[in-house]
PDB file of N, CA and C in Angstrom:
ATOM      1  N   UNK A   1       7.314   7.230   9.825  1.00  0.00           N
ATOM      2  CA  UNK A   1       6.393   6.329   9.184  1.00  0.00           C
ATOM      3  C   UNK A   1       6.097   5.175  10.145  1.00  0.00           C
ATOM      4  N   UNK A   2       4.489   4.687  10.094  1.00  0.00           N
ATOM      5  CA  UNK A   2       4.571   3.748  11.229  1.00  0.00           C
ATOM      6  C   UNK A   2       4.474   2.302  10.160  1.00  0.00           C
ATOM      7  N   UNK A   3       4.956   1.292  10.768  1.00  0.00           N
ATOM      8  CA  UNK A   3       4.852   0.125  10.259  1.00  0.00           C
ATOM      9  C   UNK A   3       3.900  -0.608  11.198  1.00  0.00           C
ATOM     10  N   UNK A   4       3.026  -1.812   9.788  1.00  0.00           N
ATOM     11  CA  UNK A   4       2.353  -2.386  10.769  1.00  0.00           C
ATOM     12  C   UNK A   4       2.740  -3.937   9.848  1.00  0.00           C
ATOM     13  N   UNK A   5       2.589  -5.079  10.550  1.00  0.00           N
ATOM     14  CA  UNK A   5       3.443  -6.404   9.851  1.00  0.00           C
ATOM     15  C   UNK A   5       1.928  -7.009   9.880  1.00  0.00           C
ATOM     16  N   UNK A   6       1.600  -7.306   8.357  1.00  0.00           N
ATOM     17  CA  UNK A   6       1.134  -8.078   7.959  1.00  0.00           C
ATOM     18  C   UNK A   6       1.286  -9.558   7.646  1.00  0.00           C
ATOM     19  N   UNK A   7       0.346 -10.431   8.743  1.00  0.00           N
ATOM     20  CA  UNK A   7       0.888 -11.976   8.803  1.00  0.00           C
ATOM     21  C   UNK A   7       1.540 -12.831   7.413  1.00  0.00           C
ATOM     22  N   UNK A   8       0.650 -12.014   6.146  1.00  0.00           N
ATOM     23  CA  UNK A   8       0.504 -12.609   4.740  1.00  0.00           C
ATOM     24  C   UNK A   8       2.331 -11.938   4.212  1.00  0.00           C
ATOM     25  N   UNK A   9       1.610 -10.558   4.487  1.00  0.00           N
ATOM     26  CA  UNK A   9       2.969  -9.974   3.338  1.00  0.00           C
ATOM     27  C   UNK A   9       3.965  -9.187   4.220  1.00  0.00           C
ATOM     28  N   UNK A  10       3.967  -9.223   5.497  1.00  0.00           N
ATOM     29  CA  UNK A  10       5.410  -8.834   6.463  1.00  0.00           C
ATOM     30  C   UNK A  10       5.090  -7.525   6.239  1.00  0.00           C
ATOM     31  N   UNK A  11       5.791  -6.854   7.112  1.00  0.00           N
ATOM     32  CA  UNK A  11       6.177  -5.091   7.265  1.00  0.00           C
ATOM     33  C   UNK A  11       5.639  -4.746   6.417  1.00  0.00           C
ATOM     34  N   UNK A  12       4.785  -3.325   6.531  1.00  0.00           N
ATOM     35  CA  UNK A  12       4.211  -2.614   5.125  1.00  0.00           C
ATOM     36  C   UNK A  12       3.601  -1.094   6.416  1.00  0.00           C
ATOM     37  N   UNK A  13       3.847  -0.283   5.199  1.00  0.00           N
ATOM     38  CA  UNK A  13       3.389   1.173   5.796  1.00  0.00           C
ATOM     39  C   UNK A  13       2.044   0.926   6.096  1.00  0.00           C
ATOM     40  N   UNK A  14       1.642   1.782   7.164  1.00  0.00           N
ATOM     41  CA  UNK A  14       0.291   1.491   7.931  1.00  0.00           C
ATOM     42  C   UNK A  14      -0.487   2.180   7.157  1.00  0.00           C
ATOM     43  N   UNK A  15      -0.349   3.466   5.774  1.00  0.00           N
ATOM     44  CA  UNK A  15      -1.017   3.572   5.041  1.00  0.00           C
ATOM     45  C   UNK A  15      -2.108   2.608   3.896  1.00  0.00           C
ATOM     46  N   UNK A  16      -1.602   1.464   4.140  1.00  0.00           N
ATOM     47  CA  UNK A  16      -1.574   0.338   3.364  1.00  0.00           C
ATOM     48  C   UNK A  16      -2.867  -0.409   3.667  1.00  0.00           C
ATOM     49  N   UNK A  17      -2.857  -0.144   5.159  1.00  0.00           N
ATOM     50  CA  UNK A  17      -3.917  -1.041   5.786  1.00  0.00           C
ATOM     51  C   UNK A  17      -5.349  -0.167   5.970  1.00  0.00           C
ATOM     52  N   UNK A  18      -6.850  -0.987   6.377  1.00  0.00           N
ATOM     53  CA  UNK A  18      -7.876  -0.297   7.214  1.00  0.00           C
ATOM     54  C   UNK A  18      -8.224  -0.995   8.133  1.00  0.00           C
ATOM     55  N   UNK A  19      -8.855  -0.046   9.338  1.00  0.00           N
ATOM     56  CA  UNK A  19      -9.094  -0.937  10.447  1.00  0.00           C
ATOM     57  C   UNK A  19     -10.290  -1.094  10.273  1.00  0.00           C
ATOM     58  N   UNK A  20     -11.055  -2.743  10.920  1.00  0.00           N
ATOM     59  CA  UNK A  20     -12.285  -2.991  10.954  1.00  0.00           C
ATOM     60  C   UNK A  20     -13.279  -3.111  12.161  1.00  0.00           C
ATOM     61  N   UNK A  21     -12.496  -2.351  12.802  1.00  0.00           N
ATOM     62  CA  UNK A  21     -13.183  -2.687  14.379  1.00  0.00           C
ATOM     63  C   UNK A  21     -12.936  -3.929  15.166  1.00  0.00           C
ATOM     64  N   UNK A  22     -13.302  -3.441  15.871  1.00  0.00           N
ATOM     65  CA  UNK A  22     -13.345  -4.336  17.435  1.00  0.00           C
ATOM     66  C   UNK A  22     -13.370  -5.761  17.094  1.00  0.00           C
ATOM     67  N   UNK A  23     -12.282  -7.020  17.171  1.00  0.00           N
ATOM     68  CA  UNK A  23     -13.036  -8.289  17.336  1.00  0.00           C
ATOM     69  C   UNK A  23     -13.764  -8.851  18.745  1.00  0.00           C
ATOM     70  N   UNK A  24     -14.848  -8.873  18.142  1.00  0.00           N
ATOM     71  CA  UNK A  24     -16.317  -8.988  19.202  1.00  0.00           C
ATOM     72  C   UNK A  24     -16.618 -10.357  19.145  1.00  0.00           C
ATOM     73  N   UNK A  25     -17.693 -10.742  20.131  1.00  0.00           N
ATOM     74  CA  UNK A  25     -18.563 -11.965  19.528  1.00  0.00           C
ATOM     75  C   UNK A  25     -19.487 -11.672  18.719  1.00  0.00           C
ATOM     76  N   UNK A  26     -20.029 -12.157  18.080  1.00  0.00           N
ATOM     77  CA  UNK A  26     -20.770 -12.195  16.976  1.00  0.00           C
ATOM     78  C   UNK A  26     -22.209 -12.981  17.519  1.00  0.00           C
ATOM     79  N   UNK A  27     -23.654 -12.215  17.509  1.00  0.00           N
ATOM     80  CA  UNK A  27     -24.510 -12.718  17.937  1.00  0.00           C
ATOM     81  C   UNK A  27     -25.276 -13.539  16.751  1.00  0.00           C
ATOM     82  N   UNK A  28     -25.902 -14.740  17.236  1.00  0.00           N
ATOM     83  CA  UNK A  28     -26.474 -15.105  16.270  1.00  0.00           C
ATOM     84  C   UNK A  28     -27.168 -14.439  15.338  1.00  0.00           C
ATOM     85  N   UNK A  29     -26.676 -14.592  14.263  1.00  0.00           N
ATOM     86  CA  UNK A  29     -27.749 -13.875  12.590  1.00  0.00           C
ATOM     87  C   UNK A  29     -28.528 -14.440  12.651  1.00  0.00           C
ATOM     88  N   UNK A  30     -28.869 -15.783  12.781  1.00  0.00           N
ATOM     89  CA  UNK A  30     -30.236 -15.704  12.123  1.00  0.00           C
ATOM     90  C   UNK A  30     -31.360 -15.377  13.730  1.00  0.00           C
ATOM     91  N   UNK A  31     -30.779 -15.066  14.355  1.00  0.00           N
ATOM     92  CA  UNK A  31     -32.018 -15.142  15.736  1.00  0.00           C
ATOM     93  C   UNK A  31     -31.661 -13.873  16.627  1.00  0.00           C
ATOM     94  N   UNK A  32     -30.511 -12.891  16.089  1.00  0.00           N
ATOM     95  CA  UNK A  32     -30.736 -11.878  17.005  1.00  0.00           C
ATOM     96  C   UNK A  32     -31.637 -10.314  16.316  1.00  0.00           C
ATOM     97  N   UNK A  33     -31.998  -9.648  17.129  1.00  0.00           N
ATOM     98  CA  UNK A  33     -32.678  -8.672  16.388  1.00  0.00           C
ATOM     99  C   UNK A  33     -32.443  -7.692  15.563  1.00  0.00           C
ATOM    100  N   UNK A  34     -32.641  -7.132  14.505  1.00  0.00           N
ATOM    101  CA  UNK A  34     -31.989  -5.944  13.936  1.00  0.00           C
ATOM    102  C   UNK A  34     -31.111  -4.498  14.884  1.00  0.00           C
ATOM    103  N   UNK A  35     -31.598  -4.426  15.735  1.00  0.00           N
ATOM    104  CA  UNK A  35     -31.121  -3.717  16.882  1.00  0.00           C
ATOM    105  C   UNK A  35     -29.953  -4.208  17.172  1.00  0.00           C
ATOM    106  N   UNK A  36     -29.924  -5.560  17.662  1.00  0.00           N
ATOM    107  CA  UNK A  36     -28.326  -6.683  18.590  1.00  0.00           C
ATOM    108  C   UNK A  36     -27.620  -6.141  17.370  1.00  0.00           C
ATOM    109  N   UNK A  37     -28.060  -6.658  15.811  1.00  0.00           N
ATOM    110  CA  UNK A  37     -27.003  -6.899  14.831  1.00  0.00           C
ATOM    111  C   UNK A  37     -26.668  -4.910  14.549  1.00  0.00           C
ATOM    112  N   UNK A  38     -27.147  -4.431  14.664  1.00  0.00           N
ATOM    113  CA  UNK A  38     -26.915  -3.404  14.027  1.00  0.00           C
ATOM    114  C   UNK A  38     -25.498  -2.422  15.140  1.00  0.00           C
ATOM    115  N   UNK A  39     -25.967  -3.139  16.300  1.00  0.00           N
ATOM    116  CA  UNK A  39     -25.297  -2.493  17.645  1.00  0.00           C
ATOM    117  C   UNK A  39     -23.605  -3.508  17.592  1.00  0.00           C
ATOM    118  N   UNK A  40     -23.545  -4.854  17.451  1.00  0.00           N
ATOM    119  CA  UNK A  40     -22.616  -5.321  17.025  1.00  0.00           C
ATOM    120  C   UNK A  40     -22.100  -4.985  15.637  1.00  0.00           C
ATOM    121  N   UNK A  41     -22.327  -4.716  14.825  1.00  0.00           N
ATOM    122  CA  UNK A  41     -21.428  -3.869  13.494  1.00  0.00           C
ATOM    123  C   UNK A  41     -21.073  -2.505  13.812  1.00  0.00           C
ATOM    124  N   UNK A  42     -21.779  -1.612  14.819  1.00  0.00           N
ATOM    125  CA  UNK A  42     -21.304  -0.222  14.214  1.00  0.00           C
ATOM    126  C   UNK A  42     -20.625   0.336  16.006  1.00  0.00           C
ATOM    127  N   UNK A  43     -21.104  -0.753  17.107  1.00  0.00           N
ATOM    128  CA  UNK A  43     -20.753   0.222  18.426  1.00  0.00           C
ATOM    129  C   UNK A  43     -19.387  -0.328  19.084  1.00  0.00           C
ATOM    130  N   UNK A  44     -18.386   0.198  19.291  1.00  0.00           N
ATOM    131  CA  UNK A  44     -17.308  -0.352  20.075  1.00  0.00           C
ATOM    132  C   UNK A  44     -17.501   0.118  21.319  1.00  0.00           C
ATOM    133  N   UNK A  45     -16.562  -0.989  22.171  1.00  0.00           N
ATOM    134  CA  UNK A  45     -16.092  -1.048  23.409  1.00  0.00           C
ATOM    135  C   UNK A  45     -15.630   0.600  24.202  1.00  0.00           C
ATOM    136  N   UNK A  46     -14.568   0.547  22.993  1.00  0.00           N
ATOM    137  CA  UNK A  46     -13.571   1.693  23.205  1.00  0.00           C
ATOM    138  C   UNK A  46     -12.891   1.579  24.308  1.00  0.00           C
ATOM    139  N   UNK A  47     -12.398   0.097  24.857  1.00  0.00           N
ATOM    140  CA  UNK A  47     -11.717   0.234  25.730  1.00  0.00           C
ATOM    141  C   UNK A  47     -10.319   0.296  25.701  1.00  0.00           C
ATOM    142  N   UNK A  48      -9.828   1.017  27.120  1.00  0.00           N
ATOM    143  CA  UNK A  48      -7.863   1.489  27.381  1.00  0.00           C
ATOM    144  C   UNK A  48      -7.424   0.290  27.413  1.00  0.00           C
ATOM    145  N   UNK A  49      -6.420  -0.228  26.987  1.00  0.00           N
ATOM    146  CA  UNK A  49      -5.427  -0.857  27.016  1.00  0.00           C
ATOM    147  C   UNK A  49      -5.615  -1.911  25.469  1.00  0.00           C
ATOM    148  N   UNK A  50      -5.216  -3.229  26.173  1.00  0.00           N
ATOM    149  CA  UNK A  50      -5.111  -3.834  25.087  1.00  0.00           C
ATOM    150  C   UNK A  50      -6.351  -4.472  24.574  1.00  0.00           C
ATOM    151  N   UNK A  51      -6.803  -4.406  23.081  1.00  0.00           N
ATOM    152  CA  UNK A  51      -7.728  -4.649  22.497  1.00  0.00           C
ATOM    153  C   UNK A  51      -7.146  -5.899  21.085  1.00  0.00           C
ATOM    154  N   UNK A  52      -8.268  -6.605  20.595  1.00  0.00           N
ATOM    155  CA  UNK A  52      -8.250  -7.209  19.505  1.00  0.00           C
ATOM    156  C   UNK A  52      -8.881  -6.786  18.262  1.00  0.00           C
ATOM    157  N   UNK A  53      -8.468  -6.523  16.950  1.00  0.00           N
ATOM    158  CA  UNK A  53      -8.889  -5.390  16.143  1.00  0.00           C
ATOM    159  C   UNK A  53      -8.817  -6.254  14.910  1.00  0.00           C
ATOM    160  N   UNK A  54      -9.707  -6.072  13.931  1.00  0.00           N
ATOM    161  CA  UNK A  54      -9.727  -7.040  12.263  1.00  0.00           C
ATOM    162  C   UNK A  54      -8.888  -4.973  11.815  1.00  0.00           C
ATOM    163  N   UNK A  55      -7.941  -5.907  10.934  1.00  0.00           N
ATOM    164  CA  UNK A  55      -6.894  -5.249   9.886  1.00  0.00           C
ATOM    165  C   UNK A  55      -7.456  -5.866   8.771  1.00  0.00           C
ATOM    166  N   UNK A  56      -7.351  -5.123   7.550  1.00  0.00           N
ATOM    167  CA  UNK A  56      -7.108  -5.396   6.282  1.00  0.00           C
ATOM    168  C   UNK A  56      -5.801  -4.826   5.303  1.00  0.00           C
ATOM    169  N   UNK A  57      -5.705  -5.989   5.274  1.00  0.00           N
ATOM    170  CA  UNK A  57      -3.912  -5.506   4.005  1.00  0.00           C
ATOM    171  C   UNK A  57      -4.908  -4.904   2.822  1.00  0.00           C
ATOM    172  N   UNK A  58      -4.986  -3.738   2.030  1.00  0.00           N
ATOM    173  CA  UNK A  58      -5.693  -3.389   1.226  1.00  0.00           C
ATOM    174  C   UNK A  58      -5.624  -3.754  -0.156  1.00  0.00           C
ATOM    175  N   UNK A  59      -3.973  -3.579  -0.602  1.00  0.00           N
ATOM    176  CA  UNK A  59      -3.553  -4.507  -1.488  1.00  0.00           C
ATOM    177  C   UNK A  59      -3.542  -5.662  -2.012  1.00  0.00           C
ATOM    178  N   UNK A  60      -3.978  -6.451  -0.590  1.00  0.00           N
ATOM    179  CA  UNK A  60      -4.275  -8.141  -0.953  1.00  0.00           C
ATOM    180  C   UNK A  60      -5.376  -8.610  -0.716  1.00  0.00           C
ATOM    181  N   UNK A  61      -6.040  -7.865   0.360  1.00  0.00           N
ATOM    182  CA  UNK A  61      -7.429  -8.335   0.229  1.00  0.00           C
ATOM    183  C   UNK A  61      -7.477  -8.861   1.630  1.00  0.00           C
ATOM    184  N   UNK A  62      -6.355  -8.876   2.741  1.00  0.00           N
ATOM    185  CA  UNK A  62      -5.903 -10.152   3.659  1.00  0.00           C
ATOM    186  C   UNK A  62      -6.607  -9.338   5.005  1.00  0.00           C
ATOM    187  N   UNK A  63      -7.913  -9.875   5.601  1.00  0.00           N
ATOM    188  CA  UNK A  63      -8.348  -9.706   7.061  1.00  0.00           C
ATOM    189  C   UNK A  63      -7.116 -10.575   8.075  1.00  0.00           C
ATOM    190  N   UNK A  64      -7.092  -9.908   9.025  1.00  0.00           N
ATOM    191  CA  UNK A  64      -5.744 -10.492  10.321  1.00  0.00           C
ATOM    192  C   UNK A  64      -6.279  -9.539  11.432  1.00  0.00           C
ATOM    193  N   UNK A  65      -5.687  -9.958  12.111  1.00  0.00           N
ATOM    194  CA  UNK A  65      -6.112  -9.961  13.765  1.00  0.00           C
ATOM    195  C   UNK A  65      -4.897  -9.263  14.638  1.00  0.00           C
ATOM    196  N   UNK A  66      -4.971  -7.769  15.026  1.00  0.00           N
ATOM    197  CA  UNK A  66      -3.529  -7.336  15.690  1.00  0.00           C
ATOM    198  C   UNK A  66      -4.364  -6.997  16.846  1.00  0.00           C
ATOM    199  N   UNK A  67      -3.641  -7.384  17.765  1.00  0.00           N
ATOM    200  CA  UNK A  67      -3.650  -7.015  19.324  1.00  0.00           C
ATOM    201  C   UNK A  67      -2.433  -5.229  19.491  1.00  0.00           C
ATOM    202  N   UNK A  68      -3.468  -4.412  19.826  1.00  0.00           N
ATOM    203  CA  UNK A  68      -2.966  -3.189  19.822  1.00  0.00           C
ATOM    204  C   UNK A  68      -3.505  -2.361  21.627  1.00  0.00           C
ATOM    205  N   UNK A  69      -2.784  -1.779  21.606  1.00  0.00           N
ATOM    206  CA  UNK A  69      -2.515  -1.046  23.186  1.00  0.00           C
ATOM    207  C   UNK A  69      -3.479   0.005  22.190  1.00  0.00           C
ATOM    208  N   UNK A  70      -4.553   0.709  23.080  1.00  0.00           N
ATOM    209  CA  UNK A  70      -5.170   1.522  22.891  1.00  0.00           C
ATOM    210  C   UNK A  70      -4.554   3.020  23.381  1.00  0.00           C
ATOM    211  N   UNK A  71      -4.112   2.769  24.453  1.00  0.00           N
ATOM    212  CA  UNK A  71      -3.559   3.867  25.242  1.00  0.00           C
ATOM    213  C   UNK A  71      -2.277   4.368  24.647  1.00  0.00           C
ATOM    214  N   UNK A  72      -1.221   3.095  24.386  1.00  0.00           N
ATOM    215  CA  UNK A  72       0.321   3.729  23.752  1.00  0.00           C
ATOM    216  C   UNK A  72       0.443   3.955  21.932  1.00  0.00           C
ATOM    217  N   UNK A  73      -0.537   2.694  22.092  1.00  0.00           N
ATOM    218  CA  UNK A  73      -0.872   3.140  20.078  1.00  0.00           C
ATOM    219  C   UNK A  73       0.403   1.485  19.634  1.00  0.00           C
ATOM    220  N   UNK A  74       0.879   0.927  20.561  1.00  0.00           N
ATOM    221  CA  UNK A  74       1.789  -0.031  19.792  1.00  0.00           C
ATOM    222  C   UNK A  74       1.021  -1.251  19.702  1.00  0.00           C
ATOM    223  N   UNK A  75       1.761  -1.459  18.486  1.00  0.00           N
ATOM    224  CA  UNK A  75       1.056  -2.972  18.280  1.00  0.00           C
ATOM    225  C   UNK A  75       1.798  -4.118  18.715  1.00  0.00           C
ATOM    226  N   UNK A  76       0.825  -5.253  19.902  1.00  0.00           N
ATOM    227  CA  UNK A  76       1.483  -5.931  20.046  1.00  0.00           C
ATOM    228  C   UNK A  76       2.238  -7.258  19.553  1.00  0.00           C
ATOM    229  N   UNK A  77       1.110  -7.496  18.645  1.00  0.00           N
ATOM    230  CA  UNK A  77       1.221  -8.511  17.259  1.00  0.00           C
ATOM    231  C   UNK A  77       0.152  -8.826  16.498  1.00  0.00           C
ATOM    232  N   UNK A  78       0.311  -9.496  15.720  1.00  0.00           N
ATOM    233  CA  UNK A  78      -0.640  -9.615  14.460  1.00  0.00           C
ATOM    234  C   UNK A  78      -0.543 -11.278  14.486  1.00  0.00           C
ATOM    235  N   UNK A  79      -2.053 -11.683  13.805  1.00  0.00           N
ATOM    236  CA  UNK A  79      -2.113 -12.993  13.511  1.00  0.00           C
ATOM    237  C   UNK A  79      -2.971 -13.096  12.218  1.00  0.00           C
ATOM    238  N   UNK A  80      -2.967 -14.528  11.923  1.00  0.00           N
ATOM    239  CA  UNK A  80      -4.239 -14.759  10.558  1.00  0.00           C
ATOM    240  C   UNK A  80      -5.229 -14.959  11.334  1.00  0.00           C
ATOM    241  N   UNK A  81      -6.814 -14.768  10.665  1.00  0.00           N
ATOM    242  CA  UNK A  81      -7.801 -14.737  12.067  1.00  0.00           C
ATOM    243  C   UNK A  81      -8.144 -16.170  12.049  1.00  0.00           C
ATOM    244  N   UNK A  82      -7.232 -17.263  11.599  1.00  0.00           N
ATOM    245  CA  UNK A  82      -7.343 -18.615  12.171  1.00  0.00           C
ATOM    246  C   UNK A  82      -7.116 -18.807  13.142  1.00  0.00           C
ATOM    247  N   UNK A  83      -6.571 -18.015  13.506  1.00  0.00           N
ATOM    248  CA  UNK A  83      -6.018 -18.830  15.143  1.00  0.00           C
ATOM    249  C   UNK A  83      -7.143 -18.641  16.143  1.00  0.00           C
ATOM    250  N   UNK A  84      -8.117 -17.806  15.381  1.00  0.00           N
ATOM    251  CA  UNK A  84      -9.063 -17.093  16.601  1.00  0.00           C
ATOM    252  C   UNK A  84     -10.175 -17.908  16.044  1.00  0.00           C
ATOM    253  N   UNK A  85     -10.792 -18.473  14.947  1.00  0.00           N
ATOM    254  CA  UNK A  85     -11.520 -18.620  14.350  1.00  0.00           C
ATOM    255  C   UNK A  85     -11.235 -19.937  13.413  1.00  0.00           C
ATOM    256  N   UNK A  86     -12.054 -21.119  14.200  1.00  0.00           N
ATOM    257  CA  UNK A  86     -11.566 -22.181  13.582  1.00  0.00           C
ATOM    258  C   UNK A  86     -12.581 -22.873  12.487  1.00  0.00           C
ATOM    259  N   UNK A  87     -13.816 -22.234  12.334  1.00  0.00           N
ATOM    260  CA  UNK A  87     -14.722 -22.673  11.736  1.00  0.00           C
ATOM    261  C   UNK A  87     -15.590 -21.512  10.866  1.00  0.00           C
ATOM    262  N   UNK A  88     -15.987 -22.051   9.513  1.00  0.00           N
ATOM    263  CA  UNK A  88     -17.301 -20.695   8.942  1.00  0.00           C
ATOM    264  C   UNK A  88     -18.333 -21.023   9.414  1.00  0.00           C
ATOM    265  N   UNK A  89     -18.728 -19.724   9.532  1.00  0.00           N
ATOM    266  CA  UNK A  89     -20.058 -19.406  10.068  1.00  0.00           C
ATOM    267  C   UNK A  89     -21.069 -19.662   8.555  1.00  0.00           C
ATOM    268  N   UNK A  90     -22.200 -20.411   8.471  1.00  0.00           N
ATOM    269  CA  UNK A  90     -23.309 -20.515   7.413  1.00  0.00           C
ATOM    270  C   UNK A  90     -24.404 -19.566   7.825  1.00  0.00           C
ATOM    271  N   UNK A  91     -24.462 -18.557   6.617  1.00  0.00           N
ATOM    272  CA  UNK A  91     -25.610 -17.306   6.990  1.00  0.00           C
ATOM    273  C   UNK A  91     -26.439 -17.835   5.869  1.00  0.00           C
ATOM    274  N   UNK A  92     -27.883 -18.211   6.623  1.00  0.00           N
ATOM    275  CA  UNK A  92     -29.193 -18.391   5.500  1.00  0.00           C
ATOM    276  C   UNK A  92     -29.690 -17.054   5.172  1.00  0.00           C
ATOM    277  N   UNK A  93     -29.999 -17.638   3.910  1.00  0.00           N
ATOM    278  CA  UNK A  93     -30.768 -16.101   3.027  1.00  0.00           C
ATOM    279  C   UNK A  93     -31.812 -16.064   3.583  1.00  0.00           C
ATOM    280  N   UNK A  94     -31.918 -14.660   3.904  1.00  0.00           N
ATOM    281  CA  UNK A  94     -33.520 -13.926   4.231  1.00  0.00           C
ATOM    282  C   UNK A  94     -34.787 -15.210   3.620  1.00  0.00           C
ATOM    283  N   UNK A  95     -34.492 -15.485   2.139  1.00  0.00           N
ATOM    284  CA  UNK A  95     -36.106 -16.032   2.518  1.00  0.00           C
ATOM    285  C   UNK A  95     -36.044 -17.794   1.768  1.00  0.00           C
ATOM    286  N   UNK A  96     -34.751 -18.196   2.649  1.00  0.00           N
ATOM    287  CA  UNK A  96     -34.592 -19.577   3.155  1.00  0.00           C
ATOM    288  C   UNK A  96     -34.069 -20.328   1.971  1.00  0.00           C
ATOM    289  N   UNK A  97     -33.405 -19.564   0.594  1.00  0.00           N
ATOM    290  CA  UNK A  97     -33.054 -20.001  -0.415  1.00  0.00           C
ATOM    291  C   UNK A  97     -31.553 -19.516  -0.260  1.00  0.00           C
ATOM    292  N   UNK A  98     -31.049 -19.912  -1.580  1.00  0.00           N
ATOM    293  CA  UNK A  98     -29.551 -19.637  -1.423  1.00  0.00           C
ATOM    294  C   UNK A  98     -29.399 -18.076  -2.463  1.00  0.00           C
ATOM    295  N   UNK A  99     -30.892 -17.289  -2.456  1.00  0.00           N
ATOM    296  CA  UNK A  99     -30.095 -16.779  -2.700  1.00  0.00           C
ATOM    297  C   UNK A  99     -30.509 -16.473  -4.959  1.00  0.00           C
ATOM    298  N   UNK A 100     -29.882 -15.663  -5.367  1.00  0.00           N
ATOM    299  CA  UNK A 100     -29.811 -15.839  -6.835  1.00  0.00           C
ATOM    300  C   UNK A 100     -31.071 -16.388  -7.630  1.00  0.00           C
TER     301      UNK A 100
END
């Protein structure tokens, strides 16, 4: 069984979790093109060695940040994605309202 340690709830079977891809930069929403955005959500790197990856604890709901070896498969650690991410991002609605 592989374990993967969740920053929130510690050790838990890796059944537990899903991966969310690649942590990337993120191009501007409101000014990059449907193309940029569509190519940043769905295309990875796929690069050997060590990478930065969004986890979700499924049970809790909890996005985190594990640095994983691509090549050996181990993980080198896990964080909350605060440490990477110190601020929210504000996404305006399509047609300049909030929305509802």
């Amino acid at each position: 069984m592989k374990i993967l340690t969740c920053p929130l709830n510690g050790p838990r079977n890796i059944a537990e979790f899903s991966y969310g891809g690649e942590v990337t930069a993120m191009p501007d929403p409101n000014g990059c093109s449907d193309a940029e955005w569509a190519d940043h959500l769905m295309m990875a790197d796929n690069t050997a060695g060590i990478v930065r990856e969004w986890w979700c604890h499924i049970a809790s709901a909890y996005w985190f940040i594990a640095e994983r070896n691509t090549v050996t498969d181990e993980i080198i650690r896990t964080y909350p994605a605060s440490e990477v991410f110190k601020q929210r991002i504000d996404f305006d609605a399509p047609d300049g309202g909030g929305g509802r």
